[in-house]
N, C-alpha and C. Protein backbone atom coordinates (compact mmCIF):
# COMPACT_ATOMS: atom_id res chain seq x y z
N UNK A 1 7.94 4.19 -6.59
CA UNK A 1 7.80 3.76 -5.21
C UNK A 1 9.12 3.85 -4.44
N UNK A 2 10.02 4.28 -5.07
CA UNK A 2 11.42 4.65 -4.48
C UNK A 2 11.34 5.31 -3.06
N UNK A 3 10.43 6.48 -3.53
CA UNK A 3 10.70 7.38 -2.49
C UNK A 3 9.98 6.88 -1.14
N UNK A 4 9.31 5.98 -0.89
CA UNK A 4 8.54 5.48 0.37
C UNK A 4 9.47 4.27 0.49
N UNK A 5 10.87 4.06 0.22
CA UNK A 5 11.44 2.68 0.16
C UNK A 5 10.84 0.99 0.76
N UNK A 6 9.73 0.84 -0.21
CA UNK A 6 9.40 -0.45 0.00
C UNK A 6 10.27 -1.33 -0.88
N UNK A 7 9.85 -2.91 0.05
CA UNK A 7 10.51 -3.63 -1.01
C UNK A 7 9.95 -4.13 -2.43
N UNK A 8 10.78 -4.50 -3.33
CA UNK A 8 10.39 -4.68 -4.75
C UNK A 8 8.99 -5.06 -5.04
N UNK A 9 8.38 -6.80 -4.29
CA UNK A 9 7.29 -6.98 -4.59
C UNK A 9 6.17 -6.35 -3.77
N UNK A 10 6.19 -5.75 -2.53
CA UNK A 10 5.17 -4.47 -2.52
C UNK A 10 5.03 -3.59 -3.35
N UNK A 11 6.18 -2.89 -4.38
CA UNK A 11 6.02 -1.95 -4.51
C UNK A 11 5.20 -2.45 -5.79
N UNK A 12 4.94 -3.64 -6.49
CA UNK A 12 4.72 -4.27 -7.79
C UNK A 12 2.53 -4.21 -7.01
N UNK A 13 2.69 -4.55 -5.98
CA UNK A 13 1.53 -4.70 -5.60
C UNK A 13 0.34 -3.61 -5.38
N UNK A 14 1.48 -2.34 -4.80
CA UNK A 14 0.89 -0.77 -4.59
C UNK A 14 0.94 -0.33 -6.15
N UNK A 15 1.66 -0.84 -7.03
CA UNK A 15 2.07 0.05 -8.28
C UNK A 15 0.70 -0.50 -8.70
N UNK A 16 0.37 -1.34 -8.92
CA UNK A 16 -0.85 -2.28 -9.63
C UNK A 16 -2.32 -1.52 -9.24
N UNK A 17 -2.21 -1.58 -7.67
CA UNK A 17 -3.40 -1.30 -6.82
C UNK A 17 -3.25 0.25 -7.60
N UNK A 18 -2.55 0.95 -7.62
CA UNK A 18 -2.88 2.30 -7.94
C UNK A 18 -3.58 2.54 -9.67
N UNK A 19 -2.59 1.61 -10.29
CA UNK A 19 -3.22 1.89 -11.71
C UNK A 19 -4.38 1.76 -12.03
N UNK A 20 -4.96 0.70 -11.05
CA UNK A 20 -6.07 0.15 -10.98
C UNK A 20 -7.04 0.81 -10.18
N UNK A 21 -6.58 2.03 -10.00
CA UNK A 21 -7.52 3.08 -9.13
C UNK A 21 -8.20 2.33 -7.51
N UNK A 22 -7.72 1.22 -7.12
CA UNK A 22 -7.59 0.75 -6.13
C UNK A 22 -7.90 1.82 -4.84
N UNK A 23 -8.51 1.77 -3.50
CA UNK A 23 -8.30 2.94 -2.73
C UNK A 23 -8.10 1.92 -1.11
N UNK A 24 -7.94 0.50 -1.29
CA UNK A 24 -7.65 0.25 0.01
C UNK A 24 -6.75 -1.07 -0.64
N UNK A 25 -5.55 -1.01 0.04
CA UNK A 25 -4.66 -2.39 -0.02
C UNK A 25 -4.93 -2.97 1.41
N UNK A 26 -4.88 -4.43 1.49
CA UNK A 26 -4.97 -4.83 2.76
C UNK A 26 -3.70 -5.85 3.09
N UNK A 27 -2.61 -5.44 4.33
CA UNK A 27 -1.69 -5.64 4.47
C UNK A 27 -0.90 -5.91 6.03
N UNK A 28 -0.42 -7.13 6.34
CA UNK A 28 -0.33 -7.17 7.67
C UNK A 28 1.02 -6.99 7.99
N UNK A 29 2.15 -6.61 6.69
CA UNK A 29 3.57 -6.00 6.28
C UNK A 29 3.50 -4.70 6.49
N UNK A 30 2.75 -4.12 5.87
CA UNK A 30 3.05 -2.95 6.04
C UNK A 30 2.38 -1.77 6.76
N UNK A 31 2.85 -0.32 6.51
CA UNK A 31 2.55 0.64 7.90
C UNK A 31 0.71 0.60 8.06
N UNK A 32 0.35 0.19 9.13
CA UNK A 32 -1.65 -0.08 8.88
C UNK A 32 -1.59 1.76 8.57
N UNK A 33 -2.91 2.18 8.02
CA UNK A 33 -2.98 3.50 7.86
C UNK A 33 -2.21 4.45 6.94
N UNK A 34 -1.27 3.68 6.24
CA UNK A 34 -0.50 4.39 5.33
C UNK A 34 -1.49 4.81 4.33
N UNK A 35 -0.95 6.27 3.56
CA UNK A 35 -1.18 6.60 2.68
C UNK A 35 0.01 6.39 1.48
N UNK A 36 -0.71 6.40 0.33
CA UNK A 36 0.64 6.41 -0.65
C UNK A 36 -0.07 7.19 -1.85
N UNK A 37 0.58 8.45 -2.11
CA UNK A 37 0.45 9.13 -3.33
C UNK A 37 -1.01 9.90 -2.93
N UNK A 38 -2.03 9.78 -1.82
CA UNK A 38 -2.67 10.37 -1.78
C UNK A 38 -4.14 9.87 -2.28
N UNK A 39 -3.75 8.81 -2.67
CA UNK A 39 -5.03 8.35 -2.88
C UNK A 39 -5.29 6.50 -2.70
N UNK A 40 -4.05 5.86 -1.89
CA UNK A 40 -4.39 4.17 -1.80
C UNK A 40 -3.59 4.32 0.12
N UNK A 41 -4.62 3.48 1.04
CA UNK A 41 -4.49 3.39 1.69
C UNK A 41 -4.41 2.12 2.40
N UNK A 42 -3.26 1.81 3.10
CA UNK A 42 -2.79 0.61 3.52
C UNK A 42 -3.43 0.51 4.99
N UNK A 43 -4.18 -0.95 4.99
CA UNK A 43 -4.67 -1.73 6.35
C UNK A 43 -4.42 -2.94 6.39
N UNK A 44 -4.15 -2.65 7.72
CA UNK A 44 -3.73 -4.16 8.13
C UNK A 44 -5.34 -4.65 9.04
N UNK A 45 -5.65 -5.84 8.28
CA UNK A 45 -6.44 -6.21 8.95
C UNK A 45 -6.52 -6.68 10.50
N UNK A 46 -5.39 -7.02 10.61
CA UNK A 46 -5.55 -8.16 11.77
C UNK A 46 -5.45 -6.91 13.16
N UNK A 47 -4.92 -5.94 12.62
CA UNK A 47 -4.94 -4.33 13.87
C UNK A 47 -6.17 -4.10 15.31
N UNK A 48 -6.76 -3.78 15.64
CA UNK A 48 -7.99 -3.76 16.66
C UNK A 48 -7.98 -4.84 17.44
């Protein structure tokens, strides 16, 4: 998760969500709409 420089415990949270074949994190930190690696996508709920 280096290369998208989040901080430590996001990156513990995306690292998890991914192993876990996860395909939506929900997040009001970070970028709404992000992709990461191509297959987990970050929303922020509270957006609209």
């Amino acid at each position: 998760m280096t290369k998208y420089r989040f901080a430590y415990w996001d990156s513990l949270i995306l690292t998890a969500a991914l192993e876990n074949h996860c395909t939506l994190v929900y997040s009001e930190d970070l970028q709404d709409e992000q992709w990461i690696e191509n297959q987990l996508m970050i929303v922020n709920p509270f957006k609209k």
